[in-house]
C-alpha atoms as a PDB file:
ATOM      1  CA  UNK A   1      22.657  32.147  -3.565  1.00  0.00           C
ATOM      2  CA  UNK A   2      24.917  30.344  -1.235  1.00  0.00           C
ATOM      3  CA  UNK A   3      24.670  26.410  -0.355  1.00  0.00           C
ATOM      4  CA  UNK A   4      24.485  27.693   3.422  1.00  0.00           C
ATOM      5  CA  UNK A   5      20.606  29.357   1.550  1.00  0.00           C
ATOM      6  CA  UNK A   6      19.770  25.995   0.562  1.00  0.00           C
ATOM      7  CA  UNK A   7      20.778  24.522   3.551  1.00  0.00           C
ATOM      8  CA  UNK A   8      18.317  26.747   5.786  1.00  0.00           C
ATOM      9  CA  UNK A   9      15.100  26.438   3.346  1.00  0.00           C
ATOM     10  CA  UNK A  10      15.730  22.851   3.285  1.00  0.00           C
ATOM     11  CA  UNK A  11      15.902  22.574   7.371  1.00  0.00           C
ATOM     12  CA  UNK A  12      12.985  24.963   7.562  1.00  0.00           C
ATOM     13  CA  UNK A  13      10.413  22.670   5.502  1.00  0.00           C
ATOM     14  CA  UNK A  14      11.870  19.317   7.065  1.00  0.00           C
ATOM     15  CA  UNK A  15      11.002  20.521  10.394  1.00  0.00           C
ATOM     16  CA  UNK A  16       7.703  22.978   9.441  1.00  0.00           C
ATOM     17  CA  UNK A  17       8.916  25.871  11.573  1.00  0.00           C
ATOM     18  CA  UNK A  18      11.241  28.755  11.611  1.00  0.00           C
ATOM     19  CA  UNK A  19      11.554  28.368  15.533  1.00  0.00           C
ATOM     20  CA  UNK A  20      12.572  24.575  15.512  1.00  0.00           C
ATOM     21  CA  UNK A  21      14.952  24.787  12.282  1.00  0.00           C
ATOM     22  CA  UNK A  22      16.636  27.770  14.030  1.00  0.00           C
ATOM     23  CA  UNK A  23      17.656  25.822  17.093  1.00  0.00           C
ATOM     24  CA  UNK A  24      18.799  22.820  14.583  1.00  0.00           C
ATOM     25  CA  UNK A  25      20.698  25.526  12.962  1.00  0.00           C
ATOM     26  CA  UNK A  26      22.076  27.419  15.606  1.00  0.00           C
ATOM     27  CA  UNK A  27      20.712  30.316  14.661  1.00  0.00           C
ATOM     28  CA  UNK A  28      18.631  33.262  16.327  1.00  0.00           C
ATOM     29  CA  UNK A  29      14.956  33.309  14.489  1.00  0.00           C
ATOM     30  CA  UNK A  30      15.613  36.712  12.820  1.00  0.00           C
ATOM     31  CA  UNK A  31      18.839  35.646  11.117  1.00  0.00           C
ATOM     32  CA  UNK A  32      17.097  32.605   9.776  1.00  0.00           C
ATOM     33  CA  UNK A  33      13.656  34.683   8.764  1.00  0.00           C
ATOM     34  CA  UNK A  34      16.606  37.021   6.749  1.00  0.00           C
ATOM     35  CA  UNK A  35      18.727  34.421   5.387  1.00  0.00           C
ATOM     36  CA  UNK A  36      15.642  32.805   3.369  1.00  0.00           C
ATOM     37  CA  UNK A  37      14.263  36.964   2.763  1.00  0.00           C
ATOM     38  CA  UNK A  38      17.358  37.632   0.730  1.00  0.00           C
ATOM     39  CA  UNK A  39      17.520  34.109  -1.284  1.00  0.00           C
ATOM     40  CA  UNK A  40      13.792  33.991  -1.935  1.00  0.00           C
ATOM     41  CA  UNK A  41      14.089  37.733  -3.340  1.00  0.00           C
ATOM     42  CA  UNK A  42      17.594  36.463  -5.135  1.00  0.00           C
ATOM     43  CA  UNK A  43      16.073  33.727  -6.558  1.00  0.00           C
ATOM     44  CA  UNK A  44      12.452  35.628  -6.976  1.00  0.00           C
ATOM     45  CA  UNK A  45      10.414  33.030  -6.024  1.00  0.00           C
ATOM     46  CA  UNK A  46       8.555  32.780  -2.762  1.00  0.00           C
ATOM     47  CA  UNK A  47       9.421  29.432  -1.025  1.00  0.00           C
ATOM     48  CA  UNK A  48       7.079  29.378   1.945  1.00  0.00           C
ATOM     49  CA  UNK A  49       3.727  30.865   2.409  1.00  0.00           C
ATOM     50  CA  UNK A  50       3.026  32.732   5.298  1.00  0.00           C
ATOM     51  CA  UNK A  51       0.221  32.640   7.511  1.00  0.00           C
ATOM     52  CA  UNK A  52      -1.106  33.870  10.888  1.00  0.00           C
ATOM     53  CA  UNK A  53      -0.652  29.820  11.894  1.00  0.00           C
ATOM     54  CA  UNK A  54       2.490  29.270  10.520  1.00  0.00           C
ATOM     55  CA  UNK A  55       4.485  28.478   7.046  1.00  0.00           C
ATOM     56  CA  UNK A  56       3.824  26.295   4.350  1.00  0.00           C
ATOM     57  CA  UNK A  57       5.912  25.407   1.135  1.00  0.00           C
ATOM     58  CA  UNK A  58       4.546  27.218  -1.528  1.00  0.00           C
ATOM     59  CA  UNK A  59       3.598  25.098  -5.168  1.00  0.00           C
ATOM     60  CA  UNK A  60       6.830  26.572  -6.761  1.00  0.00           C
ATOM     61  CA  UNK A  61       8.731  26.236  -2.957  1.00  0.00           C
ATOM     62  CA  UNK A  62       8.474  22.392  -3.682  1.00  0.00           C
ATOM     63  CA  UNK A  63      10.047  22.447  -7.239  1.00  0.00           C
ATOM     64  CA  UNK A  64      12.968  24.834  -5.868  1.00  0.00           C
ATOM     65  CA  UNK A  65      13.503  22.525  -2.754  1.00  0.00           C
ATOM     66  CA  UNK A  66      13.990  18.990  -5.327  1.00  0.00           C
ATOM     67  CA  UNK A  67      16.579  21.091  -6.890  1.00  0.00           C
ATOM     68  CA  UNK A  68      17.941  22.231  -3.751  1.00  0.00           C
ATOM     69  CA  UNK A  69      18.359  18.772  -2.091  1.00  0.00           C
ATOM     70  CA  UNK A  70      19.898  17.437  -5.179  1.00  0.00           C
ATOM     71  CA  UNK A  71      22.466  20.346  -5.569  1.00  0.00           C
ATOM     72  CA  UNK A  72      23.157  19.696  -1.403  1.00  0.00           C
ATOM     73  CA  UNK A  73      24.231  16.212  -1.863  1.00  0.00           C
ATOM     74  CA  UNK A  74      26.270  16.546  -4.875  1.00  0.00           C
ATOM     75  CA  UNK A  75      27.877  19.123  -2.592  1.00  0.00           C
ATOM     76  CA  UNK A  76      28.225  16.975   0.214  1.00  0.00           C
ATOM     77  CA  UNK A  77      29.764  14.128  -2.098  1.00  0.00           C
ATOM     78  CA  UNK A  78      32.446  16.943  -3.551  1.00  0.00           C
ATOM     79  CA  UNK A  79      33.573  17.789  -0.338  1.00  0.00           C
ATOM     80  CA  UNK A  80      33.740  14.321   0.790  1.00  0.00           C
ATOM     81  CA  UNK A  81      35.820  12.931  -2.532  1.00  0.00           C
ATOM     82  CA  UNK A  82      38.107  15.989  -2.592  1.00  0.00           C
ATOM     83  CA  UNK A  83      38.636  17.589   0.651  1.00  0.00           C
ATOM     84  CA  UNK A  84      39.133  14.724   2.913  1.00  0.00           C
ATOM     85  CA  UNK A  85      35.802  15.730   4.833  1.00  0.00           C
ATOM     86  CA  UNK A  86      34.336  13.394   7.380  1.00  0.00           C
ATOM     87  CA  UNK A  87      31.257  11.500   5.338  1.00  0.00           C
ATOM     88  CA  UNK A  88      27.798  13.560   6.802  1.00  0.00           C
ATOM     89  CA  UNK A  89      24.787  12.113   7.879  1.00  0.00           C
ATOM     90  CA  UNK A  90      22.285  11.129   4.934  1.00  0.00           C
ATOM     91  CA  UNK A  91      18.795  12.063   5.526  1.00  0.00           C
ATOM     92  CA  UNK A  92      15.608  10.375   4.573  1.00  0.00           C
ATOM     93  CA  UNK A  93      11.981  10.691   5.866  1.00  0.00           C
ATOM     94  CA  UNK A  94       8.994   8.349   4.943  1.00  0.00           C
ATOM     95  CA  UNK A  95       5.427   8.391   6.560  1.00  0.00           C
ATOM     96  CA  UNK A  96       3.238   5.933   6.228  1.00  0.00           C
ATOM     97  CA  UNK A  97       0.693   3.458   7.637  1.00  0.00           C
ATOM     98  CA  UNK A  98       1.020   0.492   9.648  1.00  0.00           C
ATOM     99  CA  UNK A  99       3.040  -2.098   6.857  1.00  0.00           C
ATOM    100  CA  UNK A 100       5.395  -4.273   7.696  1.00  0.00           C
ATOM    101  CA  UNK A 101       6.533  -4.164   4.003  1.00  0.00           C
ATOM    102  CA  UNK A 102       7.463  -0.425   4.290  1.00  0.00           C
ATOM    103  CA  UNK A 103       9.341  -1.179   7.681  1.00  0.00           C
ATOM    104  CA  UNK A 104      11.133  -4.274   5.184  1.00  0.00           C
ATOM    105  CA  UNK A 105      12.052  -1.781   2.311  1.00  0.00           C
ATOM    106  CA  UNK A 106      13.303   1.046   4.946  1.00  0.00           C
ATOM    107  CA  UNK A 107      15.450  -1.498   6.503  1.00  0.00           C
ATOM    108  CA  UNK A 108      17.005  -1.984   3.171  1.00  0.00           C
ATOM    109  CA  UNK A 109      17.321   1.528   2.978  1.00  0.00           C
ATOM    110  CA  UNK A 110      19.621   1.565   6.059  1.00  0.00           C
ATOM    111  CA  UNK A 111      21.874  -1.375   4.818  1.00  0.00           C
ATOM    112  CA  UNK A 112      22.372  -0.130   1.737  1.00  0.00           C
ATOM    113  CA  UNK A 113      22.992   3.887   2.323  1.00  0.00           C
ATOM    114  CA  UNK A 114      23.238   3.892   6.399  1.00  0.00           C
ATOM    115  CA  UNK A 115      26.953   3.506   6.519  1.00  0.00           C
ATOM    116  CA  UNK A 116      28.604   4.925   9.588  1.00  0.00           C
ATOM    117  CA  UNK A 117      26.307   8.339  10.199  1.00  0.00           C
ATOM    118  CA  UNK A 118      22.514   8.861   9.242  1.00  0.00           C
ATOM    119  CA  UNK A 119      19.657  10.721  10.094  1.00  0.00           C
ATOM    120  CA  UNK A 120      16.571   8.428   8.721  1.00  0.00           C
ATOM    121  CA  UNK A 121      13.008   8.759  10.156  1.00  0.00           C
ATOM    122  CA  UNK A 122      10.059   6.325   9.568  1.00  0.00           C
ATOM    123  CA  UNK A 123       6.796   7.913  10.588  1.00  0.00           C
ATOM    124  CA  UNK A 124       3.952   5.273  10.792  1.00  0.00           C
ATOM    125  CA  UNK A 125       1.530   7.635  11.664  1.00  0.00           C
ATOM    126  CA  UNK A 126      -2.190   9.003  10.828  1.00  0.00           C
ATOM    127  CA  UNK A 127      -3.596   9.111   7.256  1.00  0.00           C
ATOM    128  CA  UNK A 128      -4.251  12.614   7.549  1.00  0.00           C
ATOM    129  CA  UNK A 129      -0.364  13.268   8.255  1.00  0.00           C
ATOM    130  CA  UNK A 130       0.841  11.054   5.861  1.00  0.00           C
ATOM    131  CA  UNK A 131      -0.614  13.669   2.854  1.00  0.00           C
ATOM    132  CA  UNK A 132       0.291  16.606   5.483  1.00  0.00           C
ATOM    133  CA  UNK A 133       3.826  15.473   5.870  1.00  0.00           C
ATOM    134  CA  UNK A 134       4.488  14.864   1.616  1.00  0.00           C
ATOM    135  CA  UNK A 135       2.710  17.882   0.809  1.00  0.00           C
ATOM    136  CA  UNK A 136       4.983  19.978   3.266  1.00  0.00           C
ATOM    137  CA  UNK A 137       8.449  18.331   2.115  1.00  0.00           C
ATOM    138  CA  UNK A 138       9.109  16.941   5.659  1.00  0.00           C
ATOM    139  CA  UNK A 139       8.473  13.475   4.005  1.00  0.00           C
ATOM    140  CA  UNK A 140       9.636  12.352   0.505  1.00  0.00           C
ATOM    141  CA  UNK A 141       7.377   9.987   0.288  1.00  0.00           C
ATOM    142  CA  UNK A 142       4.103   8.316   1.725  1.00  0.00           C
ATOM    143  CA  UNK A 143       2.337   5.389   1.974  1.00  0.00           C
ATOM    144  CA  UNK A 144      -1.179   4.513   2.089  1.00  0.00           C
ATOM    145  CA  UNK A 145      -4.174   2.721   0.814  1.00  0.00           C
ATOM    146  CA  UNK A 146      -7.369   3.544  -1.363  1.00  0.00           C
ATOM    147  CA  UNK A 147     -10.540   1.854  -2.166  1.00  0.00           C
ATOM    148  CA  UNK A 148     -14.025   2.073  -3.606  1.00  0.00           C
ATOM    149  CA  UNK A 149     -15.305   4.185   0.061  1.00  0.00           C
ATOM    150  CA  UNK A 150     -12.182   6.143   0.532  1.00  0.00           C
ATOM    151  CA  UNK A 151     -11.005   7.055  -2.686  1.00  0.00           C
ATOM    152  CA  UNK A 152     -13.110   9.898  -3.870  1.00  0.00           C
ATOM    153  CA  UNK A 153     -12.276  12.093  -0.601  1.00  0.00           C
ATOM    154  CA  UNK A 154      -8.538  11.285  -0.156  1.00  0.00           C
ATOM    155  CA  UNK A 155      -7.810  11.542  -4.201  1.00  0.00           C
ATOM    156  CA  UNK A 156      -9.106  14.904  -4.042  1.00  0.00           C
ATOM    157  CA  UNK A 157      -7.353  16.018  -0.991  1.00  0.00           C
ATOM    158  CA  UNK A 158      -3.984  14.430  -3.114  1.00  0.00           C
ATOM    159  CA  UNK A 159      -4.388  16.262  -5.944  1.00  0.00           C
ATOM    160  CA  UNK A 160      -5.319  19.539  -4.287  1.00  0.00           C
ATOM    161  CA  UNK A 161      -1.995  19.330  -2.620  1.00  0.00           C
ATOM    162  CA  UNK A 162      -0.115  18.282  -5.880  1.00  0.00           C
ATOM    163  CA  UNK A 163       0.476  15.220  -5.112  1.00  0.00           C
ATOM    164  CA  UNK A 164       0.191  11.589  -7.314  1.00  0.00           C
ATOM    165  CA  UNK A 165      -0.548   8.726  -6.056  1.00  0.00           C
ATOM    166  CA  UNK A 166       1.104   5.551  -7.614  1.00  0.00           C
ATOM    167  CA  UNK A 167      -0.556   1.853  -6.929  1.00  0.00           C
ATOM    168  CA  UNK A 168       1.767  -0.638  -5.661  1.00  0.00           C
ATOM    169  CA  UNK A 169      -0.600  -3.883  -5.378  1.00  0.00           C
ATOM    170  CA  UNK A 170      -4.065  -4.560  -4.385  1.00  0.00           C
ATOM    171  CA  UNK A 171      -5.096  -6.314  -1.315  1.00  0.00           C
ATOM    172  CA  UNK A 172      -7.716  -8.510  -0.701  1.00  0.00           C
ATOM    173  CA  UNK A 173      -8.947  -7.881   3.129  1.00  0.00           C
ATOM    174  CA  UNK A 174      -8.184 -10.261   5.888  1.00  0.00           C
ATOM    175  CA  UNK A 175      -8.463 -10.194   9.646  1.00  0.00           C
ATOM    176  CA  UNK A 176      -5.534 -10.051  12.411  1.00  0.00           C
ATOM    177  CA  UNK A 177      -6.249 -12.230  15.373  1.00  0.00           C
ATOM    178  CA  UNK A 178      -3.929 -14.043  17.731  1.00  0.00           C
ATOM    179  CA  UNK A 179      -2.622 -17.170  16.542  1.00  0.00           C
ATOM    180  CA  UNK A 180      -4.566 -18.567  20.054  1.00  0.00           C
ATOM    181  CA  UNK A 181      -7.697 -17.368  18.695  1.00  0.00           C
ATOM    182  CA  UNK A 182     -10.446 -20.145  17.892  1.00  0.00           C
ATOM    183  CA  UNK A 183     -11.246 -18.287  14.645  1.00  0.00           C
ATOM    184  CA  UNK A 184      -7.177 -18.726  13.228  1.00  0.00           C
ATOM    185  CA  UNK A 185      -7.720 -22.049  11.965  1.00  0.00           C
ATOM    186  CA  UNK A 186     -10.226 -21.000   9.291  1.00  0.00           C
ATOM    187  CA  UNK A 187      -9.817 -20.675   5.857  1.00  0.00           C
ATOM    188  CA  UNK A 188     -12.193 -17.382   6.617  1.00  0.00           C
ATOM    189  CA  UNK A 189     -13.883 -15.506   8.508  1.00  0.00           C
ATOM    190  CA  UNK A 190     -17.290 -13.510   7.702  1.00  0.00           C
ATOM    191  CA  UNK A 191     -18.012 -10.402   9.756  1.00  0.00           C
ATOM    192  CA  UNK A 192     -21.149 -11.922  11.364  1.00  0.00           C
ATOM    193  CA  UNK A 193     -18.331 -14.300  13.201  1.00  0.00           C
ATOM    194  CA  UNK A 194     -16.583 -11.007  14.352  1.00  0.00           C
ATOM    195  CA  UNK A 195     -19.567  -9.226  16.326  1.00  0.00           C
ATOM    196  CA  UNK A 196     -19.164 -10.008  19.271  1.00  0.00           C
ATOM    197  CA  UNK A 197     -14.767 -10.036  19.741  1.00  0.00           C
ATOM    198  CA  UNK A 198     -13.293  -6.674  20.396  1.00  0.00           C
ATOM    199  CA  UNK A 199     -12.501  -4.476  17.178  1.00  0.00           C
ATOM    200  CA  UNK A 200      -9.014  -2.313  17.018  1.00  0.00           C
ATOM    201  CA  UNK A 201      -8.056   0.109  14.833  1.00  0.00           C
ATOM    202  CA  UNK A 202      -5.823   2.997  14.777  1.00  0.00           C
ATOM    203  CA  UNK A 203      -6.864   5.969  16.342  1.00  0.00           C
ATOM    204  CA  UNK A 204      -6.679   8.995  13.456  1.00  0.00           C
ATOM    205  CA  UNK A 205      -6.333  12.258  15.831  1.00  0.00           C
ATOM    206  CA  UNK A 206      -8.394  15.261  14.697  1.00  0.00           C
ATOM    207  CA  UNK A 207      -9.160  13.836  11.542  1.00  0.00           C
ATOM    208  CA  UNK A 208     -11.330  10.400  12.765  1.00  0.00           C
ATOM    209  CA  UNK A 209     -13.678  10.214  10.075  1.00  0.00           C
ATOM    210  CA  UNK A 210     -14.568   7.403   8.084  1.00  0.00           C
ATOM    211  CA  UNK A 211     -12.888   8.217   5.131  1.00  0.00           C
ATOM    212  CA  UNK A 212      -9.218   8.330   7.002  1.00  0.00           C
ATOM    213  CA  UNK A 213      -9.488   4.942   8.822  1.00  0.00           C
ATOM    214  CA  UNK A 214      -6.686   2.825   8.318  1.00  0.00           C
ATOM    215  CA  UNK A 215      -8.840  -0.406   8.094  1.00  0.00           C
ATOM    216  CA  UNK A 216     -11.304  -0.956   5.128  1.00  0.00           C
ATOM    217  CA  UNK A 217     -15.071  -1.343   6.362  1.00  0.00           C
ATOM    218  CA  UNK A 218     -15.101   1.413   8.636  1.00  0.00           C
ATOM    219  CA  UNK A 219     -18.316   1.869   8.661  1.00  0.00           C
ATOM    220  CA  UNK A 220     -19.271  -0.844   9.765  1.00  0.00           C
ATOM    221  CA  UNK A 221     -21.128  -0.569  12.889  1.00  0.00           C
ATOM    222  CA  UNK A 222     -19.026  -2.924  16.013  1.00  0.00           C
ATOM    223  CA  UNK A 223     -20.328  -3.078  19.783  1.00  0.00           C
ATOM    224  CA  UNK A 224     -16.779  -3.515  20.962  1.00  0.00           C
ATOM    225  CA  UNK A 225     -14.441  -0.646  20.202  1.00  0.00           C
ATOM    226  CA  UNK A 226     -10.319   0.118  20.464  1.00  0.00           C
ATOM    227  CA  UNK A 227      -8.316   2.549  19.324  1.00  0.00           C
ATOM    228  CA  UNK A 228      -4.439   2.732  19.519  1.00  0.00           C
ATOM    229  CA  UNK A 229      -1.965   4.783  17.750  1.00  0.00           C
ATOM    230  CA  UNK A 230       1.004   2.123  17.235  1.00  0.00           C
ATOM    231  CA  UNK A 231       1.142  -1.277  15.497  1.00  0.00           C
ATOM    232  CA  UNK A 232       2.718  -3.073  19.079  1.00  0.00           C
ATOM    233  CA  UNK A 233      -0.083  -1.548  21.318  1.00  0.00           C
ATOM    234  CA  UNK A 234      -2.424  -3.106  18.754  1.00  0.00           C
ATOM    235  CA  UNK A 235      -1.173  -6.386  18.341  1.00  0.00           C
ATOM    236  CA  UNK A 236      -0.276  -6.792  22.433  1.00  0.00           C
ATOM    237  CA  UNK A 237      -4.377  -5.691  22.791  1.00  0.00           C
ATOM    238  CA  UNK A 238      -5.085  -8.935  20.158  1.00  0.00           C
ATOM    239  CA  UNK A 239      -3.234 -10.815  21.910  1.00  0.00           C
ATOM    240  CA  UNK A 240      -4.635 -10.161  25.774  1.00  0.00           C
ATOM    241  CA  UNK A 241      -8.245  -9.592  24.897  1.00  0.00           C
ATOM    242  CA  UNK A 242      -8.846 -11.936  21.489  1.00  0.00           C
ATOM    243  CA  UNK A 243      -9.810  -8.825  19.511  1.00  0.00           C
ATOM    244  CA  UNK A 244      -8.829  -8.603  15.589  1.00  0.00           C
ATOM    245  CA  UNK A 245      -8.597  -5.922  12.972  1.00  0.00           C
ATOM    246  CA  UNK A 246      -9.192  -5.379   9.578  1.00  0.00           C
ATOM    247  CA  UNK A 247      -5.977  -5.492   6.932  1.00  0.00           C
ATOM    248  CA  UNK A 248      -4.245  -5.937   3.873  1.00  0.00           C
ATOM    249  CA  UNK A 249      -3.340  -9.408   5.469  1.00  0.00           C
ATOM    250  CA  UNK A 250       0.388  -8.656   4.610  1.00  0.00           C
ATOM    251  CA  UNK A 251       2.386  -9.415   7.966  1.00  0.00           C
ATOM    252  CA  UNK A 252       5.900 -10.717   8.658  1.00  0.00           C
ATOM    253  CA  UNK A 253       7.333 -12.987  11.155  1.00  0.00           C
ATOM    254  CA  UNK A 254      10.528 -11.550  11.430  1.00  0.00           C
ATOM    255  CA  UNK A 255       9.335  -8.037  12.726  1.00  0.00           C
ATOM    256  CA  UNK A 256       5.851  -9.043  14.656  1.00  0.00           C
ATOM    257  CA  UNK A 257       6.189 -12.556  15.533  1.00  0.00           C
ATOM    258  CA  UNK A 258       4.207 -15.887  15.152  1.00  0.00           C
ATOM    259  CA  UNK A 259       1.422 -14.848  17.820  1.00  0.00           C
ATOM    260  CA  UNK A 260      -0.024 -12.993  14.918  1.00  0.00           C
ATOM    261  CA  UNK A 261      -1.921 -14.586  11.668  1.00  0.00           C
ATOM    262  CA  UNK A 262      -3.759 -13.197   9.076  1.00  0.00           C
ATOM    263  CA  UNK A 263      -7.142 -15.082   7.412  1.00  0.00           C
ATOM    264  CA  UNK A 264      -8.758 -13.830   4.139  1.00  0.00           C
ATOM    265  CA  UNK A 265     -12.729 -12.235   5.590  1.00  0.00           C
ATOM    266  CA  UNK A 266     -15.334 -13.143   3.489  1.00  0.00           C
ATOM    267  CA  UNK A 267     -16.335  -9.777   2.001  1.00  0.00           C
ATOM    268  CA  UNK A 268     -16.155  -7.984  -1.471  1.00  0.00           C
ATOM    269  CA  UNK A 269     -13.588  -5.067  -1.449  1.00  0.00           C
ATOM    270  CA  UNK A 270     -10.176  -4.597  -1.888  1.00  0.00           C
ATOM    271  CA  UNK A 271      -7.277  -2.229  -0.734  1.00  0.00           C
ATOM    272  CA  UNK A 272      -5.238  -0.090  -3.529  1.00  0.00           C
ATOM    273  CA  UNK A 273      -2.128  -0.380  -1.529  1.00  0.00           C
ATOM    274  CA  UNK A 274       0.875   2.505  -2.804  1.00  0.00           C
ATOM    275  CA  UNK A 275       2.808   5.696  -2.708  1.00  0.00           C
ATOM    276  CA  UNK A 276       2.183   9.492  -2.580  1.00  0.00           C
ATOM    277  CA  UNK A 277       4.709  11.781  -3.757  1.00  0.00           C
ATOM    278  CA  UNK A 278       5.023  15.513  -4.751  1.00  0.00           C
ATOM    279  CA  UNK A 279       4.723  16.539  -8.216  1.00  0.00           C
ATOM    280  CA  UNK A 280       7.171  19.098  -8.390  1.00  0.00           C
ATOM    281  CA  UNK A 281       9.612  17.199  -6.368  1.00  0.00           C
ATOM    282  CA  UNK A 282      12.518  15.370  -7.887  1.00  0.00           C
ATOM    283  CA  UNK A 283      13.105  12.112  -6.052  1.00  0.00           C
ATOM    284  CA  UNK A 284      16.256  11.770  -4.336  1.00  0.00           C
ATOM    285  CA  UNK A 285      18.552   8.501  -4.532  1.00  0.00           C
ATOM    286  CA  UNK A 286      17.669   7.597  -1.117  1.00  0.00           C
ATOM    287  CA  UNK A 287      13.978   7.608  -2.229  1.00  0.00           C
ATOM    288  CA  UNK A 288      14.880   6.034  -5.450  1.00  0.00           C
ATOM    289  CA  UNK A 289      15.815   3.786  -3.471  1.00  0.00           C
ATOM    290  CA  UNK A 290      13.268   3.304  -0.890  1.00  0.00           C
ATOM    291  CA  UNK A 291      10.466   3.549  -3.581  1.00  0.00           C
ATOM    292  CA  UNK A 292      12.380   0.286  -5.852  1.00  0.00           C
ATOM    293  CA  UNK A 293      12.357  -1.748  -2.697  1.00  0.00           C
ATOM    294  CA  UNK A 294       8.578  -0.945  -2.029  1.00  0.00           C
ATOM    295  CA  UNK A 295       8.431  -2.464  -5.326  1.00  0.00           C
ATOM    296  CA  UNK A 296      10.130  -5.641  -4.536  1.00  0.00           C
ATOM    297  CA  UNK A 297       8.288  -6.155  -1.675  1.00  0.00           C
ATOM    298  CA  UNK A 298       4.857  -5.648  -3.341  1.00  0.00           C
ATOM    299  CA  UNK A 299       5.567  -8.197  -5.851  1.00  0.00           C
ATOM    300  CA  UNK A 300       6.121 -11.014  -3.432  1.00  0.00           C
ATOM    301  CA  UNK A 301       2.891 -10.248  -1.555  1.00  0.00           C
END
């Protein structure tokens, strides 16, 4: 087993293809396919599945890729200390839902481990995805929300893909309007106020069911309906048409503005705001990190 090995399985299950890691690699397909043959029959363990649509990381594939990333960096820090080698990129990948508190704690994440090279993605992105992109190791972590409607489905899809899923806070819902809105100076809002303004919510791709909405009270039947797949599109279309949607009510100045306010609506339910992870993974320092300042941000909400 060679750290060049590690290198390639770890590249193959951040990107999800043998095609796509090969041209990050700069290798031909073959000599990738190979490469992880002869360490998978090394090691005798089989790290990705394969199928007729693709590869997957197998149960044990995700225990053998926490060790690998750990025994990377430790490499990378070596060579670094010792041989005078230029510092490499660090690498981190989060997906998660529209919160400004997980843009806040990635942030930190750059200012703290950034220095002068990184490779970081933040993936705000469907709910379906989110679990998709933990369960395949392209993502460390993941962030999303349960409730009383939700829960049932997604937990099951979680644990099927061994995942946890630790609680961070709970949210009471509120409404995002436009700070122009007649509605923002109340205390609150019922949803027999809200019938007739435009509803948004984020569009969810294949997988626009109920259960994967983004915004609690899905169900809810609405005569005015928008979806958008990213948090500016959304907020520009509260603006320009005085629509709202449905949240955690957590929002922050700094990164959308003061044209935006939340107000508590007048409804019993509430949002179990966290983290998924992989069981079998070992967290990295970067998601250490990431996960303690998810943390700090959850207790001043």
């Amino acid at each position: 087993m060679t750290l060049q090995q590690l290198k390639y399985v770890v590249t193959v299950a951040e990107t999800g293809t043998i095609s796509e890691a090969a041209q990050k690699l700069y290798l031909s397909q073959p000599s990738l396919t190979n490469a992880i043959k002869e360490l998978e029959k090394e090691m005798n363990i089989t790290v990705f599945d394969r199928t007729n649509k693709g590869i997957s990381v197998s149960k044990d594939g995700a225990v053998f890729l926490g060790y690998a990333r750990q025994v990377l960096e430790q490499a990378n820090l070596l060579e670094e200390k010792y041989k005078n080698m230029p510092v490499r990129k660090q690498q981190f990948c989060v997906s998660t839902q529209h919160y400004s508190f997980a843009v806040n704690a990635f942030v930190d994440l750059i200012k703290e481990y950034g220095g002068s090279k990184y490779d970081f993605s933040l993936r705000e992105t469907q709910t379906y995805e989110i679990i998709s992109d933990v369960a395949q190791m392209k993502s460390e972590i993941g962030v999303l929300y349960l409730n009383r409607f939700n829960q049932s489905v997604l937990m099951k899809i979680i644990k099927s893909s061994d995942l946890y899923f630790t609680e961070l806070f709970t949210a009471n819902p509120h409404i995002f309007v436009s700070a122009q809105n007649p509605l923002a100076k109340k205390k609150s809002v019922t949803m027999e106020e809200l019938r007739t303004l435009p509803y948004l919510s984020f569009e969810q791709g294949d997988h626009n069911s109920f259960y994967y909405s983004e915004e609690i009270f899905s169900t809810v039947e609405r005569s005015k309906n928008i979806r958008v797949r990213d948090r500016a599109t959304l907020f520009n279309l509260l603006i320009g048409l005085n629509g709202y949607t449905v949240c955690s009510g957590i929002i922050d100045e700094r990164l959308n503005g003061k044209n935006i306010v939340a107000i508590p609506l007048a409804k019993e339910g509430e949002m179990r705001i966290g983290y998924i992870m992989h069981k079998r993974a070992t967290p990295s320092k970067l998601c250490t990190f990431y996960m303690e300042a998810l943390k700090k941000y959850a207790k001043n909400t």
